[in-house]
PDB file of N, CA and C in Angstrom:
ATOM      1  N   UNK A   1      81.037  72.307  97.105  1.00  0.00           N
ATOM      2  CA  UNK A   1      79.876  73.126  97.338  1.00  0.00           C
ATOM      3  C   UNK A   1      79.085  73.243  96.040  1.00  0.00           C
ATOM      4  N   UNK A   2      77.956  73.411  96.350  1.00  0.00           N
ATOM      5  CA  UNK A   2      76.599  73.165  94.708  1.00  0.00           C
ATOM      6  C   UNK A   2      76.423  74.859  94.811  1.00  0.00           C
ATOM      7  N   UNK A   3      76.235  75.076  93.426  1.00  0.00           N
ATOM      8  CA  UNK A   3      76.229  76.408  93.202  1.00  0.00           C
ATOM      9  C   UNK A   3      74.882  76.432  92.868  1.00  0.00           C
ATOM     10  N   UNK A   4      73.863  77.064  93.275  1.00  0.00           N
ATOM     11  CA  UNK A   4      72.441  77.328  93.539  1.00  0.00           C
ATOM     12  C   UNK A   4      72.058  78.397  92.297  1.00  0.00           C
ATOM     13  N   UNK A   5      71.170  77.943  91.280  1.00  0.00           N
ATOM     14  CA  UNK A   5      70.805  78.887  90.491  1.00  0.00           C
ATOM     15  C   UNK A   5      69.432  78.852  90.679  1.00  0.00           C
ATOM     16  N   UNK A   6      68.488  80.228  90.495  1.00  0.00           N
ATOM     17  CA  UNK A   6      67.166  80.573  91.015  1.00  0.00           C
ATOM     18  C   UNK A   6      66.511  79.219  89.531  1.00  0.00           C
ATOM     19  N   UNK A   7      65.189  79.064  90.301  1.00  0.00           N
ATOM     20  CA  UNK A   7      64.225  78.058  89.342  1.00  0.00           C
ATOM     21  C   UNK A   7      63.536  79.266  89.135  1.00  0.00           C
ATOM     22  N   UNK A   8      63.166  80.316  89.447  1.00  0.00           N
ATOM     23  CA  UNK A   8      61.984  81.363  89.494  1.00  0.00           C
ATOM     24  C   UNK A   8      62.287  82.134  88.144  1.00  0.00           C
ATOM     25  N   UNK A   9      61.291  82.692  87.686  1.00  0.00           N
ATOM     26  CA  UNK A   9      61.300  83.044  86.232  1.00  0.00           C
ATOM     27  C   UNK A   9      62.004  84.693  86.632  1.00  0.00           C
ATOM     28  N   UNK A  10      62.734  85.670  85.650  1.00  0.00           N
ATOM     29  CA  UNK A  10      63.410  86.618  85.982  1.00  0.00           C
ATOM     30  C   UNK A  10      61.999  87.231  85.639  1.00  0.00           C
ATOM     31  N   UNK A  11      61.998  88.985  86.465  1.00  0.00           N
ATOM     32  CA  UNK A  11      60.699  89.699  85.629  1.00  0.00           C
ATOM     33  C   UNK A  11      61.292  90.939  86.789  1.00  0.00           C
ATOM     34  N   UNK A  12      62.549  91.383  85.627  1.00  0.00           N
ATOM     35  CA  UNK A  12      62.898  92.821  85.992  1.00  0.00           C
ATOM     36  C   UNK A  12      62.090  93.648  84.795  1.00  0.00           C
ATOM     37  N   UNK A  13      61.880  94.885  85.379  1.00  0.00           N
ATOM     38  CA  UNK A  13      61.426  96.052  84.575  1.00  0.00           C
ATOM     39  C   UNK A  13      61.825  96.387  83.468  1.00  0.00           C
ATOM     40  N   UNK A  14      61.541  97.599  82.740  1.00  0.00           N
ATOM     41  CA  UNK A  14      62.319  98.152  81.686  1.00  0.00           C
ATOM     42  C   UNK A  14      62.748  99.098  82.452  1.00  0.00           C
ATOM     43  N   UNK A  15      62.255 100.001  83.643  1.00  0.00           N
ATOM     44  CA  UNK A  15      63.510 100.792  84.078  1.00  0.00           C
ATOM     45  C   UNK A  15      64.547 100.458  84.365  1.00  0.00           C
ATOM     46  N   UNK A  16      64.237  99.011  85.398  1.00  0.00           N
ATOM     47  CA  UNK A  16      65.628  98.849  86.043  1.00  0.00           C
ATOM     48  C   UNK A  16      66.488  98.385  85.025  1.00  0.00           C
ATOM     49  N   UNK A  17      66.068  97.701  83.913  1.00  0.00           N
ATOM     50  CA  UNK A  17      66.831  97.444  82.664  1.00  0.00           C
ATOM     51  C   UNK A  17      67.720  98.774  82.256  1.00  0.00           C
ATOM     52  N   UNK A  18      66.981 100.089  81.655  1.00  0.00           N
ATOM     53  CA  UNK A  18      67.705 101.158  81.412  1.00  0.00           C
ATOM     54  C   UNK A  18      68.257 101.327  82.538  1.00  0.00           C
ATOM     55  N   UNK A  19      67.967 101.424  84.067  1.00  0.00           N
ATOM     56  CA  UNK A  19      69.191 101.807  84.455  1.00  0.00           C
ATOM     57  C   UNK A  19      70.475 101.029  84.908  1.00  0.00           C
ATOM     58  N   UNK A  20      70.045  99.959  84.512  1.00  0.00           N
ATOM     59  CA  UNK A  20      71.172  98.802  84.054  1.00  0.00           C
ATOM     60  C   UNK A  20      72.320  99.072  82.789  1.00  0.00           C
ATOM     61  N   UNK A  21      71.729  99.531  81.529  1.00  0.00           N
ATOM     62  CA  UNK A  21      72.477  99.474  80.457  1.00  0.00           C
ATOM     63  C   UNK A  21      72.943 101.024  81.180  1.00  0.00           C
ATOM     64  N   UNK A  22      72.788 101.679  81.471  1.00  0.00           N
ATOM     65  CA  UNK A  22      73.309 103.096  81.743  1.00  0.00           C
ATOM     66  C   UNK A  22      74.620 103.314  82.843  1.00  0.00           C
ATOM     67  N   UNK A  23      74.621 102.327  83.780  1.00  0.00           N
ATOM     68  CA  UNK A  23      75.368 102.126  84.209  1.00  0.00           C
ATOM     69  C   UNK A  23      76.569 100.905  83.199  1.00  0.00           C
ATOM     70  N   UNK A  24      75.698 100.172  82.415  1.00  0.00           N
ATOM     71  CA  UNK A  24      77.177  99.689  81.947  1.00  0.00           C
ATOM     72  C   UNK A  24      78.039 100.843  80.898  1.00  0.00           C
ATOM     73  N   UNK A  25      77.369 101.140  80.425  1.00  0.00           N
ATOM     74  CA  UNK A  25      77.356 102.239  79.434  1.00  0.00           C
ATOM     75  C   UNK A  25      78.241 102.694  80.322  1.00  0.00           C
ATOM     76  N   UNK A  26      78.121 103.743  81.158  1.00  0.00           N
ATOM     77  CA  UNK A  26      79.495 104.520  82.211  1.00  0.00           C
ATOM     78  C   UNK A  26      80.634 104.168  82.021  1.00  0.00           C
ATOM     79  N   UNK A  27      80.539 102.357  82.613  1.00  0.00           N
ATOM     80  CA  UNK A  27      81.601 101.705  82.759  1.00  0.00           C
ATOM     81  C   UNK A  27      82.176 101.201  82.011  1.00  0.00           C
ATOM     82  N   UNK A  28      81.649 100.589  80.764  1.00  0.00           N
ATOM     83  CA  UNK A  28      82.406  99.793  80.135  1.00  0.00           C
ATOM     84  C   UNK A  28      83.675 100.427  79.341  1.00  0.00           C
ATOM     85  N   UNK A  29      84.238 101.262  79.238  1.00  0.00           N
ATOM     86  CA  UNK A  29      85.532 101.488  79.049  1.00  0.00           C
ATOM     87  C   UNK A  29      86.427 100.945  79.729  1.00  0.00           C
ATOM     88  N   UNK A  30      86.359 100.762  80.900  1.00  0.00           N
ATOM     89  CA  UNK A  30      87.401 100.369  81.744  1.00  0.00           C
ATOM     90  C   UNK A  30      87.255  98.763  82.853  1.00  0.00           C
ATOM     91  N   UNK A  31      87.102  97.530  82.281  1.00  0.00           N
ATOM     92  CA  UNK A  31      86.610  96.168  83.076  1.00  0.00           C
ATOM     93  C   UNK A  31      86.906  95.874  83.923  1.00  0.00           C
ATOM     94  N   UNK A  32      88.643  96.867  84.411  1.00  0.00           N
ATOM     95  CA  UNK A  32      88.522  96.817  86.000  1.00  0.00           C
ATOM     96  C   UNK A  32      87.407  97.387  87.000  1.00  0.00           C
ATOM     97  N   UNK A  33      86.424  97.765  86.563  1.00  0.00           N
ATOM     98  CA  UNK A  33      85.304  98.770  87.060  1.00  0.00           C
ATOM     99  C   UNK A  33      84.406  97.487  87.202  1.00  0.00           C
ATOM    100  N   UNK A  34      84.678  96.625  86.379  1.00  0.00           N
ATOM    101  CA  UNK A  34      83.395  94.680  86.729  1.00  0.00           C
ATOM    102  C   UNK A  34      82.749  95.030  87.844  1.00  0.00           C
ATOM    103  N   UNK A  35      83.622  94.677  89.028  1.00  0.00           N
ATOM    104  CA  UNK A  35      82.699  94.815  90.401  1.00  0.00           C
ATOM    105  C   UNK A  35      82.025  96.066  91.027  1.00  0.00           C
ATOM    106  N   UNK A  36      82.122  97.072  90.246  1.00  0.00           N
ATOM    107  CA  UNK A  36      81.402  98.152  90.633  1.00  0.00           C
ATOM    108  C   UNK A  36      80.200  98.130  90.071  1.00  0.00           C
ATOM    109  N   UNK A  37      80.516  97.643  89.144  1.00  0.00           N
ATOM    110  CA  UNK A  37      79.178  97.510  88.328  1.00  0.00           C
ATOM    111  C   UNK A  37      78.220  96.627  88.353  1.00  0.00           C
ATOM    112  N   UNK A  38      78.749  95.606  89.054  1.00  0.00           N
ATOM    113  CA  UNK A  38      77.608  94.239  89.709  1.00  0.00           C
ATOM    114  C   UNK A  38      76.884  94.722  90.820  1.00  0.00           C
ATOM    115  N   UNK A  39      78.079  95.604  91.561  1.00  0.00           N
ATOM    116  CA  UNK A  39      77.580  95.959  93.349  1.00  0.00           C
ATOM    117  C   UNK A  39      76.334  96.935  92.839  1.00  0.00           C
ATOM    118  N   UNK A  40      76.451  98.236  91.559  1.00  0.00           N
ATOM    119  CA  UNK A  40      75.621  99.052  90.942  1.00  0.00           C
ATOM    120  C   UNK A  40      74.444  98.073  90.800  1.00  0.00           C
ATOM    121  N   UNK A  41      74.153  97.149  89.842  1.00  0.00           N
ATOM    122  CA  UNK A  41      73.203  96.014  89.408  1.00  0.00           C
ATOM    123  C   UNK A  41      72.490  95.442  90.599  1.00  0.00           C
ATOM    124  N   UNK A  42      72.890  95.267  91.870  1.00  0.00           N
ATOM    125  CA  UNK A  42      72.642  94.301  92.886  1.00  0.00           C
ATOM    126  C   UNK A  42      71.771  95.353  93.584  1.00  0.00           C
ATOM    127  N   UNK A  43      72.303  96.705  93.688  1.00  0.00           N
ATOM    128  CA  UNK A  43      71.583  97.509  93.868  1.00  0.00           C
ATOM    129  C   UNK A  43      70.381  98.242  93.299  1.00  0.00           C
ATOM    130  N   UNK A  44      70.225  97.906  91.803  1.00  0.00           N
ATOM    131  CA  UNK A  44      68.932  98.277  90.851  1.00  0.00           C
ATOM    132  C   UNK A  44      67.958  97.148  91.342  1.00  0.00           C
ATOM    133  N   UNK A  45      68.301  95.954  91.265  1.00  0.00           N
ATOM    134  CA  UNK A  45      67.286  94.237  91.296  1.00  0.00           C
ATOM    135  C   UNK A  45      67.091  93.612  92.797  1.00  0.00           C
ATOM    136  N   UNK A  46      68.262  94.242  93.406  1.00  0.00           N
ATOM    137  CA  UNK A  46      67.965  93.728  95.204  1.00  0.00           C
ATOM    138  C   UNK A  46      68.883  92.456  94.571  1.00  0.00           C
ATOM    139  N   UNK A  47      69.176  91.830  93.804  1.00  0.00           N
ATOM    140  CA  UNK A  47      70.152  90.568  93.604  1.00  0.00           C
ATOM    141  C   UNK A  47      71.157  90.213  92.455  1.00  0.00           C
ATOM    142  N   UNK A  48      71.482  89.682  91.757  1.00  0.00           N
ATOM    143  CA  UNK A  48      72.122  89.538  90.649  1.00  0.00           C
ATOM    144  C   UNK A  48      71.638  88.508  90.003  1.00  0.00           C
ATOM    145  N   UNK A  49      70.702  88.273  89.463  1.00  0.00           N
ATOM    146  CA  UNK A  49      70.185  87.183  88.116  1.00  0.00           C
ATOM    147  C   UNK A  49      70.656  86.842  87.556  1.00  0.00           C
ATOM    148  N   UNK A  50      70.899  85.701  87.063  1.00  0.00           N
ATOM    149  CA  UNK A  50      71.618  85.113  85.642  1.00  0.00           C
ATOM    150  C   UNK A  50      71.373  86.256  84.486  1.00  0.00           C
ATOM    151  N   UNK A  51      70.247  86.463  83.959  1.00  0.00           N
ATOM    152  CA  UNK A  51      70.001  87.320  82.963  1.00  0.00           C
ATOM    153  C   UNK A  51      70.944  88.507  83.597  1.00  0.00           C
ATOM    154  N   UNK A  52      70.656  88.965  84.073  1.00  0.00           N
ATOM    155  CA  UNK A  52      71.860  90.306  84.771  1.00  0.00           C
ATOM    156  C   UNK A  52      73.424  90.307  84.496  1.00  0.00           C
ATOM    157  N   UNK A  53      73.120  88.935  85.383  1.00  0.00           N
ATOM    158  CA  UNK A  53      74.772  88.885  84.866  1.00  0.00           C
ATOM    159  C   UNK A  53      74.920  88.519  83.563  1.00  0.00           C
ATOM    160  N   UNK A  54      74.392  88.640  82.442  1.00  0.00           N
ATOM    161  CA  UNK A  54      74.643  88.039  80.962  1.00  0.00           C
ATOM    162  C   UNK A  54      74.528  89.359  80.305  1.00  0.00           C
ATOM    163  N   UNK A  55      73.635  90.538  80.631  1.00  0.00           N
ATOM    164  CA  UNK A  55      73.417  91.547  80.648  1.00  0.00           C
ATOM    165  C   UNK A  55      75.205  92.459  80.592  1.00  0.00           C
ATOM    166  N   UNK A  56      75.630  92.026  81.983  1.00  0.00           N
ATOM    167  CA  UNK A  56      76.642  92.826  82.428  1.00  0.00           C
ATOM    168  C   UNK A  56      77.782  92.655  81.432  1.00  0.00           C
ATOM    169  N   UNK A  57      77.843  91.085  81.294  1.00  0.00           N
ATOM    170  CA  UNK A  57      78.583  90.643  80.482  1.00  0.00           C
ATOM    171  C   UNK A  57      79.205  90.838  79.270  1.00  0.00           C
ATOM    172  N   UNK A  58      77.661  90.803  79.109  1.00  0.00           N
ATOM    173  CA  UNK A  58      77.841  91.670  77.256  1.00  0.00           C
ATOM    174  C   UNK A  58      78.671  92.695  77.163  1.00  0.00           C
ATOM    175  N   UNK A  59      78.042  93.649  77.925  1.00  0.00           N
ATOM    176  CA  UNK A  59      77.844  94.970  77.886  1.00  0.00           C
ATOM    177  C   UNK A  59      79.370  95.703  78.418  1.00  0.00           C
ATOM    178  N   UNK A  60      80.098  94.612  79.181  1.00  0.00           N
ATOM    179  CA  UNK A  60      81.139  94.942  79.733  1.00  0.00           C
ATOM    180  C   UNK A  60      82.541  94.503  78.906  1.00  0.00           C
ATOM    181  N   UNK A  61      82.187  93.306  77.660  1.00  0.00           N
ATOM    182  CA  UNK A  61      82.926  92.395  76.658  1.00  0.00           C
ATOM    183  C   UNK A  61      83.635  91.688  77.923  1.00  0.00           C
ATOM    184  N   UNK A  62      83.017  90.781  78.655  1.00  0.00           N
ATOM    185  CA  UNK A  62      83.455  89.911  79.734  1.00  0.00           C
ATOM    186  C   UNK A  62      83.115  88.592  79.280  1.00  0.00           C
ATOM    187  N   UNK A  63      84.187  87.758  80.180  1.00  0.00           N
ATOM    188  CA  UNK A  63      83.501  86.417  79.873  1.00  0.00           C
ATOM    189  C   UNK A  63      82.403  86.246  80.752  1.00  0.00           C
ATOM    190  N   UNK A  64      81.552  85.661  80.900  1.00  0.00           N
ATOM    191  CA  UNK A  64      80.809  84.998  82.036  1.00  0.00           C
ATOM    192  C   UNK A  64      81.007  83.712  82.082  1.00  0.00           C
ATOM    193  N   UNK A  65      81.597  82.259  83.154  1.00  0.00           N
ATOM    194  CA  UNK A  65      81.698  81.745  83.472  1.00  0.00           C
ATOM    195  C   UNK A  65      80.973  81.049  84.568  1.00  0.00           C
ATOM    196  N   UNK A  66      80.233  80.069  84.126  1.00  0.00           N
ATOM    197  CA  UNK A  66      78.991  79.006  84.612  1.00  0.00           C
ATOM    198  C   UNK A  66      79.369  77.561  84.614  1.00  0.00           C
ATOM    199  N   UNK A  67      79.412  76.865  85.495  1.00  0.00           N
ATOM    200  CA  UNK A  67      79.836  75.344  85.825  1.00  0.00           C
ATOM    201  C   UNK A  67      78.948  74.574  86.220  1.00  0.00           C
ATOM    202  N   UNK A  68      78.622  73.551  85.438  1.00  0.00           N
ATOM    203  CA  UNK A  68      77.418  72.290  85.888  1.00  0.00           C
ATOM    204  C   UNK A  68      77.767  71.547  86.792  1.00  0.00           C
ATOM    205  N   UNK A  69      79.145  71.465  87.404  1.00  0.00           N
ATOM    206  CA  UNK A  69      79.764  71.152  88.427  1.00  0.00           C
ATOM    207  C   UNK A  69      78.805  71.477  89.605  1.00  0.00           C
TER     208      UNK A  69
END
């Protein structure tokens, strides 16, 4: 299966940004909390973006994992 990444340019806000870092901020003590915090994100953007998820990443000291496969 081909893993589909958007061609469309990202153009989230600066709110939904702050309320992006605010929610990682919450969470990031604890990385079993990851998927709460994507489902949180998916819910600020309506989707999960690459930038988002690099965002989360950081912010969470996660790996993010991407395959040209």
């Amino acid at each position: 299966m081909q893993k589909k990444i958007s061609k469309l340019p990202f153009k989230g806000t600066a709110e939904q940004e702050k309320k992006l870092r605010e929610i990682i901020d919450a969470n990031k003590h604890d990385k079993s909390l990851l998927m709460a915090v994507m489902q949180q994100a998916q819910d600020v953007y309506g989707y999960l973006p690459m930038e988002v998820q690099e965002m989360i990443a950081e912010g969470m000291d996660c790996l993010l994992y991407t395959s040209d496969a």
